[in-house]
Protein backbone atom coordinates (compact mmCIF):
# COMPACT_ATOMS: atom_id res chain seq x y z
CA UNK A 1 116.50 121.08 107.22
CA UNK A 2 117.37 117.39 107.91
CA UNK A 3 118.66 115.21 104.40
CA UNK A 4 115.63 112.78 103.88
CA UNK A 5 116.82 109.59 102.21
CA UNK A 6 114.23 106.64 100.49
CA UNK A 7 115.63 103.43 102.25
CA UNK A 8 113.60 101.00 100.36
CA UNK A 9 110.60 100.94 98.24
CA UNK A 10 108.57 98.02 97.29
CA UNK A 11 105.28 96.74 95.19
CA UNK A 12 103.25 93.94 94.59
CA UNK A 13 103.34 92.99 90.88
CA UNK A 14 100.29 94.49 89.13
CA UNK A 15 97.19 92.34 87.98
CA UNK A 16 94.48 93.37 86.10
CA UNK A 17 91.72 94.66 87.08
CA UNK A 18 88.20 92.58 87.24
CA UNK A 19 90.19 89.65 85.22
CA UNK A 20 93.55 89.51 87.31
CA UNK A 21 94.87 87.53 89.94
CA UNK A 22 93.49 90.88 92.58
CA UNK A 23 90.17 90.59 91.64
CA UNK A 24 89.34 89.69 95.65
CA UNK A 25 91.65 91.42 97.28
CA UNK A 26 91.15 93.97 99.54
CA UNK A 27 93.16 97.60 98.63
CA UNK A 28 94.34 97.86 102.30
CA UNK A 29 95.06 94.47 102.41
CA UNK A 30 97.93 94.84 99.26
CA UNK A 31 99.40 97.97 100.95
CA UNK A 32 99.32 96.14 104.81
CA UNK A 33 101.14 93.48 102.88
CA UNK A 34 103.84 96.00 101.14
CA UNK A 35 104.69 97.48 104.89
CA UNK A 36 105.01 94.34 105.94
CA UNK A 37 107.92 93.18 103.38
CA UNK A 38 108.87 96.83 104.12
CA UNK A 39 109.80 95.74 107.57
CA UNK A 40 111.05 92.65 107.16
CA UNK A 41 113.42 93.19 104.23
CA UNK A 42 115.05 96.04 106.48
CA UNK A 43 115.09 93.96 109.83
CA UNK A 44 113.08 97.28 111.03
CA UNK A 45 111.12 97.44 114.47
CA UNK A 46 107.75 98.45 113.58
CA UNK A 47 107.62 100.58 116.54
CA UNK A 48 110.35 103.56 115.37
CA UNK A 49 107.79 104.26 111.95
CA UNK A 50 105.82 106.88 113.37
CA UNK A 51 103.15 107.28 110.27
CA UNK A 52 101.47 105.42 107.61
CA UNK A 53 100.62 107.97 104.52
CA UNK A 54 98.57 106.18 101.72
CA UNK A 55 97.61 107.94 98.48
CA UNK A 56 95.00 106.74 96.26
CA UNK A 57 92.78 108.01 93.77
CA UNK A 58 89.05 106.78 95.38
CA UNK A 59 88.89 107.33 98.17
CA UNK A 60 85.36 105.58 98.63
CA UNK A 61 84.02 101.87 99.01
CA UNK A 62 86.80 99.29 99.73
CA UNK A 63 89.14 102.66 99.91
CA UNK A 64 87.00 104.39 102.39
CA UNK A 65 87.54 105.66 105.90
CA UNK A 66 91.33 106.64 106.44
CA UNK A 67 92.42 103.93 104.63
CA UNK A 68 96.57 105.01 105.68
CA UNK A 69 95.47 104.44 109.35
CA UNK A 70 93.67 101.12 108.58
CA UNK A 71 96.84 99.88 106.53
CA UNK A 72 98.83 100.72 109.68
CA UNK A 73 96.42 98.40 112.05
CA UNK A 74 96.42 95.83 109.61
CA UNK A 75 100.16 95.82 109.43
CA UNK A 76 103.07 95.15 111.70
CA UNK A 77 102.98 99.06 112.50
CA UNK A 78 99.84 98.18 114.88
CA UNK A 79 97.92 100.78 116.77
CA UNK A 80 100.69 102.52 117.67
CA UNK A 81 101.46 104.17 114.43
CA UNK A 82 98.90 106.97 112.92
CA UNK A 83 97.75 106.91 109.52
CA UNK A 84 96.49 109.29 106.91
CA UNK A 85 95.10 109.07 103.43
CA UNK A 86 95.56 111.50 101.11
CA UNK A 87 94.33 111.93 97.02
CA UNK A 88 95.90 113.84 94.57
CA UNK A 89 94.48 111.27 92.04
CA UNK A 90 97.46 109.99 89.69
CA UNK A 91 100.36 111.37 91.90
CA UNK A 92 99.36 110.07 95.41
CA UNK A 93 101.66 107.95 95.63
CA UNK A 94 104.40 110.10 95.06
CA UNK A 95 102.54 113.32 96.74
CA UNK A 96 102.57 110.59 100.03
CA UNK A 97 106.26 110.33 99.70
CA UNK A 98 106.44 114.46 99.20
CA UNK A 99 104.63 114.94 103.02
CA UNK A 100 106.41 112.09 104.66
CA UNK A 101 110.15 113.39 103.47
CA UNK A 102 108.97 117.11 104.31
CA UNK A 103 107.75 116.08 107.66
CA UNK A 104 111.01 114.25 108.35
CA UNK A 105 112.85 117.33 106.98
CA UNK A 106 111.39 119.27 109.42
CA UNK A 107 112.90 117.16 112.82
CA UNK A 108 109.59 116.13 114.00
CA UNK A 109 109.25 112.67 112.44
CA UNK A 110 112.43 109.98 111.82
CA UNK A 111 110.77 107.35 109.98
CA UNK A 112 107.86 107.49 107.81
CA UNK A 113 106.41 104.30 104.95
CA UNK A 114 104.48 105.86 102.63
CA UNK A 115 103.37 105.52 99.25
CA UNK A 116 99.55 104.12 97.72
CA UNK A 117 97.47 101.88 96.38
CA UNK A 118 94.33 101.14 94.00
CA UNK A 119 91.69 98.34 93.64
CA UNK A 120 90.12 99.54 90.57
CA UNK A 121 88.09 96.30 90.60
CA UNK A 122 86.66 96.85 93.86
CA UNK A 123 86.25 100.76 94.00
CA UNK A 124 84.97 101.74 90.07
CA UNK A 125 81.66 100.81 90.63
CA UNK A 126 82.02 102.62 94.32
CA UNK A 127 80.95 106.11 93.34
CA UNK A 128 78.57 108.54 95.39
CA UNK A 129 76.90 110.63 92.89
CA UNK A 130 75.15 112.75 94.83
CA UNK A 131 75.73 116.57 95.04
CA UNK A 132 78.75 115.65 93.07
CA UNK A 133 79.07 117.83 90.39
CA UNK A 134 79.16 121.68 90.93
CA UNK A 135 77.10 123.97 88.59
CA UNK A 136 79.44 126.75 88.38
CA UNK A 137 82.36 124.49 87.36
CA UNK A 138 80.59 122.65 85.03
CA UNK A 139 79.16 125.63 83.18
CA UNK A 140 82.86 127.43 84.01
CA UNK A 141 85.09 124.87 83.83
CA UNK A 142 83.91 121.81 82.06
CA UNK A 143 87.07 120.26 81.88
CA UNK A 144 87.17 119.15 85.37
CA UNK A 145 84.77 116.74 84.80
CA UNK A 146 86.08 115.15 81.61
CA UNK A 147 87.28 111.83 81.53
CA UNK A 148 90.82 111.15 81.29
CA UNK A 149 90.39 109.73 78.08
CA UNK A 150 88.48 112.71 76.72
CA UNK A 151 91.16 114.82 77.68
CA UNK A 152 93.71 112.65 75.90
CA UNK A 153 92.12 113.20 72.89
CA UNK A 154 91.97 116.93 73.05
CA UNK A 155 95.77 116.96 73.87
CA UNK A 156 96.18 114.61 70.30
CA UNK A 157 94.56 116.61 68.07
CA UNK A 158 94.97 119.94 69.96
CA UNK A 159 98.63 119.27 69.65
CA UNK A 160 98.93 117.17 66.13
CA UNK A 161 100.34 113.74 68.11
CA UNK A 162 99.14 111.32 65.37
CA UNK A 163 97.84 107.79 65.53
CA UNK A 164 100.90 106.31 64.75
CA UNK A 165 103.05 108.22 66.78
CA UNK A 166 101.07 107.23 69.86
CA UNK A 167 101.37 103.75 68.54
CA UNK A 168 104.54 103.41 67.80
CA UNK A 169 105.53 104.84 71.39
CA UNK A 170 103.26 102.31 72.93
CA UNK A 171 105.04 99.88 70.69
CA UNK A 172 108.41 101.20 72.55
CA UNK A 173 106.81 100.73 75.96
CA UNK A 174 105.66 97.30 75.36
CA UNK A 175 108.99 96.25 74.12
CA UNK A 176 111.16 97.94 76.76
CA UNK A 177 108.91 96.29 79.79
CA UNK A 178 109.43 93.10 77.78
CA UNK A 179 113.41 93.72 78.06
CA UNK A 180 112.97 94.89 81.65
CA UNK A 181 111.33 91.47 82.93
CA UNK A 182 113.38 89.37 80.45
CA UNK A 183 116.59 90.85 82.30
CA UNK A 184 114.74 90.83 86.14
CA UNK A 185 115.12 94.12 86.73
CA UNK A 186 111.68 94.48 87.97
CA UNK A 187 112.38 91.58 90.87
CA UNK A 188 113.88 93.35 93.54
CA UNK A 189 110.72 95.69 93.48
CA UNK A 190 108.10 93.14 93.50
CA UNK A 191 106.98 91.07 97.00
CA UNK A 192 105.00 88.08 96.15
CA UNK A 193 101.13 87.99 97.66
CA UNK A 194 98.93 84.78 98.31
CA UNK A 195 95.78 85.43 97.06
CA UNK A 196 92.09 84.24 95.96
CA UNK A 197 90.67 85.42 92.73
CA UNK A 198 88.43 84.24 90.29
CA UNK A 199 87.63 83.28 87.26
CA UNK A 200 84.08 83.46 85.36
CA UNK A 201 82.79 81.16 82.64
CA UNK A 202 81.60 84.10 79.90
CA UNK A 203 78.48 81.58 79.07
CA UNK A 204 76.70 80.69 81.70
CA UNK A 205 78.17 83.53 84.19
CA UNK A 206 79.65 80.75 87.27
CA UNK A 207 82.60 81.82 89.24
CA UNK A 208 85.08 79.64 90.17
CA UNK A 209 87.27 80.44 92.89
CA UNK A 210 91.22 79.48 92.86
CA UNK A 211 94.16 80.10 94.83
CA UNK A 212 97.05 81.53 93.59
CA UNK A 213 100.25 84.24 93.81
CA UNK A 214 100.61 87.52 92.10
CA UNK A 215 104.56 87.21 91.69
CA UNK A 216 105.28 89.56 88.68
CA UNK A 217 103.42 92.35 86.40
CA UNK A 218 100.34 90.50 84.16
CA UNK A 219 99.72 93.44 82.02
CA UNK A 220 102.72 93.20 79.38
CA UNK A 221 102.24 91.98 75.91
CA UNK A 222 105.28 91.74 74.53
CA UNK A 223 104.33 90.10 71.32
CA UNK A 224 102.48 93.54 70.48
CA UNK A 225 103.09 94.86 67.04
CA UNK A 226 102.54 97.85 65.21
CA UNK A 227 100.03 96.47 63.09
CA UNK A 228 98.25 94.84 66.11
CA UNK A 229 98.59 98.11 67.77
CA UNK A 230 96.93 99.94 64.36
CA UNK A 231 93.92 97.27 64.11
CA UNK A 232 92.43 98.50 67.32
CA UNK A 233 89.41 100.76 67.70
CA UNK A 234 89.24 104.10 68.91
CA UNK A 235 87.29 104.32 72.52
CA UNK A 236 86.77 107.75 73.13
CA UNK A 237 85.59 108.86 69.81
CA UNK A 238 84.74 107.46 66.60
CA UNK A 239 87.00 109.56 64.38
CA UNK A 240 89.62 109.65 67.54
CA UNK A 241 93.12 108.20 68.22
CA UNK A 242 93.35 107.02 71.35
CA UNK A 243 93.01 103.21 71.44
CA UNK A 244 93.09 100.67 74.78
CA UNK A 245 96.61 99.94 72.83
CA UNK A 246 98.06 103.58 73.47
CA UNK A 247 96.57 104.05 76.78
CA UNK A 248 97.33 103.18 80.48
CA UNK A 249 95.62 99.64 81.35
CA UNK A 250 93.34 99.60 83.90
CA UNK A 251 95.13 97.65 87.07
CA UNK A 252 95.62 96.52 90.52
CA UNK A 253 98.38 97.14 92.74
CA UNK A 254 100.09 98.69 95.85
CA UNK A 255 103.36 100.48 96.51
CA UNK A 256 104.72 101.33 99.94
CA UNK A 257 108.41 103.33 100.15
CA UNK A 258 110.46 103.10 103.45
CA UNK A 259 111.46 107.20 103.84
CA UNK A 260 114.41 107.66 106.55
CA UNK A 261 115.97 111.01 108.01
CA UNK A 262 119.68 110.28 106.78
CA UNK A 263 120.71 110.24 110.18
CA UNK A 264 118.14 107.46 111.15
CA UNK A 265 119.34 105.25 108.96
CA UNK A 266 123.34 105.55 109.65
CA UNK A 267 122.22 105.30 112.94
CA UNK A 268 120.14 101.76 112.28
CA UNK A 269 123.30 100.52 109.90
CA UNK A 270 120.86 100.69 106.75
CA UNK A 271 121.81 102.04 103.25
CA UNK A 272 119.93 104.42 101.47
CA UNK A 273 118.91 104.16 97.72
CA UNK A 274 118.73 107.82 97.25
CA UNK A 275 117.89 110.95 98.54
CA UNK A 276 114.93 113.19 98.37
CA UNK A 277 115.62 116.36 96.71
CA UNK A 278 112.05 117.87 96.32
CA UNK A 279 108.88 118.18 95.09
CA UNK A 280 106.80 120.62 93.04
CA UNK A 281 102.72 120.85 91.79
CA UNK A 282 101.58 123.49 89.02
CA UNK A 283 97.68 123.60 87.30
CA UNK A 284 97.24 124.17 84.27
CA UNK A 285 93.75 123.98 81.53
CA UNK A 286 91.77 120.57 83.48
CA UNK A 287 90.61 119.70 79.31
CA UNK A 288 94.28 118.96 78.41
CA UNK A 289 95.63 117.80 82.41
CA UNK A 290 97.85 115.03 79.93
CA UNK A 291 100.36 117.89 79.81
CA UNK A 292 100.38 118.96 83.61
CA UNK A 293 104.65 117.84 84.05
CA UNK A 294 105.41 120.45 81.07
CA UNK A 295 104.22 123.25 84.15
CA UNK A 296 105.22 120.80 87.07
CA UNK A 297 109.05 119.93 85.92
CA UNK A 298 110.54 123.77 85.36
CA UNK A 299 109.27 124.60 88.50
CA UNK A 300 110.80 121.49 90.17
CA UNK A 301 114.46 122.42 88.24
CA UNK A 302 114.20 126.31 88.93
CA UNK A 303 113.78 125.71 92.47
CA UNK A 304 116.93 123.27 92.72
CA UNK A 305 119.16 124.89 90.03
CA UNK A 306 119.26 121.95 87.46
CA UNK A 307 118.19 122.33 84.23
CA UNK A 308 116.48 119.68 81.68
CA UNK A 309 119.92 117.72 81.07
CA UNK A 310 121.40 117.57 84.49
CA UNK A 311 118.91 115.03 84.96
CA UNK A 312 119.94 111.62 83.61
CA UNK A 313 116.76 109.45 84.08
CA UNK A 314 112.96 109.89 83.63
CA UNK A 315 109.69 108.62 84.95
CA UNK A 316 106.84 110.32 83.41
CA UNK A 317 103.69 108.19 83.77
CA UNK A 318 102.37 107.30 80.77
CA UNK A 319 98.43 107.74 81.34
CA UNK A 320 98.08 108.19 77.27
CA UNK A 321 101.09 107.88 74.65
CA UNK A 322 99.46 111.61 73.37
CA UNK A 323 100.33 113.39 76.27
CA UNK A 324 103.51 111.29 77.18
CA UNK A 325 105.11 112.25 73.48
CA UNK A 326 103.97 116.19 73.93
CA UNK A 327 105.69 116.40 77.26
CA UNK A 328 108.81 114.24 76.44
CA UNK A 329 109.40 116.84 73.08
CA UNK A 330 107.88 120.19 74.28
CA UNK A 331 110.55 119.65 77.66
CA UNK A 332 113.20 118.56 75.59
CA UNK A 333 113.80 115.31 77.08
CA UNK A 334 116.27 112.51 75.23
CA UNK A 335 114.06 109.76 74.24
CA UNK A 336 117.00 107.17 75.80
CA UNK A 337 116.64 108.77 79.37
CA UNK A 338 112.55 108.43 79.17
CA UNK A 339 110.72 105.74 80.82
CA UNK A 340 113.64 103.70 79.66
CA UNK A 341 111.48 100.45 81.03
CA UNK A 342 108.06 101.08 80.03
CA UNK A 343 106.10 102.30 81.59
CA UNK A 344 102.18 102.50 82.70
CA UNK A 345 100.82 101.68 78.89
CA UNK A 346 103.00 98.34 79.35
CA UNK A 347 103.18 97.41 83.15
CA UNK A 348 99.31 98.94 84.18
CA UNK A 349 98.60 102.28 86.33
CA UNK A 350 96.48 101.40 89.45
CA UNK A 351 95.87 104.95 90.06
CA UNK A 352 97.25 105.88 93.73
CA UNK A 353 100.05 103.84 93.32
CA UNK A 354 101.92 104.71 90.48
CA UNK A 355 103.82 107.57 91.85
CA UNK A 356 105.46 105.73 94.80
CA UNK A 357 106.37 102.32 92.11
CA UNK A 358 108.04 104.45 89.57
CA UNK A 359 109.66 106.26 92.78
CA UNK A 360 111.03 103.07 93.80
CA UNK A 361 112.16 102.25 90.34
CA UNK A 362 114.05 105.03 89.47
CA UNK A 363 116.27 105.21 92.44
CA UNK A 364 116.69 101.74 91.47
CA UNK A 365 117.58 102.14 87.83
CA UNK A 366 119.79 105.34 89.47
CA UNK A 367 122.14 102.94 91.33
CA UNK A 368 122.21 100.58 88.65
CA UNK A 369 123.74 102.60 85.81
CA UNK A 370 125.33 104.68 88.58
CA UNK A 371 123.82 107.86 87.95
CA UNK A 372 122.99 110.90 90.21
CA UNK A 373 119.53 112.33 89.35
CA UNK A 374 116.19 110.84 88.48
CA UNK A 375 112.77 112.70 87.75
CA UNK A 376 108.97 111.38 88.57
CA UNK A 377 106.22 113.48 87.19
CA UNK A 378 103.15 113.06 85.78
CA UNK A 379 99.84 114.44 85.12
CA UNK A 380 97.03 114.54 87.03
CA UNK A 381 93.11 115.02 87.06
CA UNK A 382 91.85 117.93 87.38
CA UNK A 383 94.32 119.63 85.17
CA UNK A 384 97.35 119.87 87.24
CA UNK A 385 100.99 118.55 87.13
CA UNK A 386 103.34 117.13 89.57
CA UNK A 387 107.08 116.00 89.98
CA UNK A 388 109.70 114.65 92.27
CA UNK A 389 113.56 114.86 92.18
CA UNK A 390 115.49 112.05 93.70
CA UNK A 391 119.25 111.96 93.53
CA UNK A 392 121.06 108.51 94.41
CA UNK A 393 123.17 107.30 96.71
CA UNK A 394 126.67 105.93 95.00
């Protein structure tokens, strides 16, 4: 097997959704534009990337068709290069990565830019209803169906995470993501995009069209406070304790990661970020999915022969503080090595692309403090886990 390396990885900045700066912007529009920087950051020739993988979590309305081979004709890549779309809801993006670096692995593909994307604002109303629910699951497993919120409240008071645990952990994600931007270390990530968007007078109902430039994240606030956090309203349930303060924010945004066979890229003079090391996927009840990465991790270490402290930084998306403070304490994971930027509760989690942008951060944040191994994982719909080892190059 062929060493797979992640050459780049970029992002637009993340707007969001229905009142952000992406509110007319096309899905495969954002991801064409990622491959683009892709290419021209790494003075690549479009015609040596042999595939276009997209991940993302609809896969209907303004995400429809294949939307990885559209991105691919819409991009520099051109006809030329095939595309594929793939959905494993919240971990697309980094299940895209996962089949591009095991199809390079495997000698019959050098160069591969995958990762995902999600217009929430364009595709949430996008839902075909028919024949979609299955009698036999629903009456056999119910959970499927839940919402993600639903389930986050079954993990909270299945598990005894309190109120102000989850806030004060959102509190912590706020404040790191404000310490992140403060220092730039978002920048190198993030490629600027020209857009349209508007705005709507809440009177009368007119829309006013501007131009403008998504250039950073526009989900932060960093003058959140724990009693700010504690005045908020449960959503899910009246008696509950999951609030839009201690949950992911619904956003806009694409990812797209350059992935390289290690010889590839010695061979084109380009330096790697960090290599792939593997990936692993595990079910577990769909009611409480929030705590899918306590199945998915082990099974990633077993297989490589690490345990929970060989690995010195972690990405676990944070969907809902309740799951993200049952997985960070049931693995046994130092609070100081977790999501030590924020994470989704802070910077927004457009669905399909979260898993490539906190891909591309880590082997970032890697380099940066000079360490060797970095984790992605994170729950998924459906009730399953998922997680990715990268180690970096130093």
């Amino acid at each position: 097997m062929r060493e797979v390396v992640i050459v780049d990885s970029v992002r637009t900045g993340l707007a969001k959704s229905f009142r952000g700066k992406f509110n007319m912007t096309r899905p495969d529009d954002m991801a064409a534009h990622c491959v683009d920087a892709l290419l021209s950051r790494n003075d690549l020739d479009p015609g040596l990337v042999e595939d276009c993988i997209v991940g993302a979590g609809s896969n209907e309305g303004a995400q429809g068709y294949n939307i990885g081979r559209n991105v691919a004709v819409l991009s520099r890549l051109g006809i030329g290069c095939a595309g594929m779309t793939l959905n494993r809801y919240c971990s697309s993006g980094l299940q895209a990565i996962a089949v591009a670096a095991n199809q390079i692995a495997s000698g019959c593909s050098d160069i591969i830019v995958a990762g995902g994307v999600e217009s929430i604002t364009l595709t949430l109303k996008s839902r075909n209803t028919d024949h979609l629910f299955n009698p036999i699951i629903q009456e056999r497993v119910p959970g499927i169906y839940h919402t993600m919120g639903q389930t986050a409240e079954l993990v909270a008071r299945r598990y005894n995470v309190t109120r102000e645990q989850q806030d004060l952990y959102s509190l912590q994600s706020q404040q790191r993501t404000a310490r992140a931007q403060a220092d730039g270390l978002f920048s190198d990530e993030i490629v600027p995009m020209n857009v349209q968007y508007y705005t709507e007078d809440k009177n009368t109902g007119e829309r006013t069209v501007h131009q403008g430039v998504v250039e950073g994240d526009d989900c932060n606030r960093p003058d959140t406070t724990l009693e700010s956090l504690a005045g908020l309203k449960p959503v899910f349930a009246e008696d509950g304790s999951v609030t839009a303060g201690n949950a992911s924010q619904l956003s806009d945004g694409a990812s797209m990661t350059l992935v390289m066979s290690l010889d590839k890229a010695i061979e084109l003079g380009l330096k790697p970020r960090a290599f792939f090391r593997g990936f692993t996927v595990a079910g577990c009840e769909p009611e409480e999915m929030g705590i899918g990465p306590v199945y998915a991790v082990p099974r990633l270490l077993k297989a490589k022969g690490l345990q929970i402290d060989d690995i010195d930084l972690w990405e676990l998306n944070e969907a809902f503080a309740s799951q993200c403070l049952y997985c960070r304490d049931t693995l046994g994971i130092d609070n100081e090595k977790y999501n030590v930027n924020g994470g989704s509760i802070s910077i927004g989690h457009p669905f399909g692309m979260t898993g490539s942008r906190t891909a591309g951060h880590i082997v970032r944040e890697l380099q940066r403090r000079n360490l060797r191994y970095g984790v992605v994982t994170m729950c998924v719909g459906g009730g399953m886990g998922a997680a990715g080892l990268f180690e970096a190059v130093r």
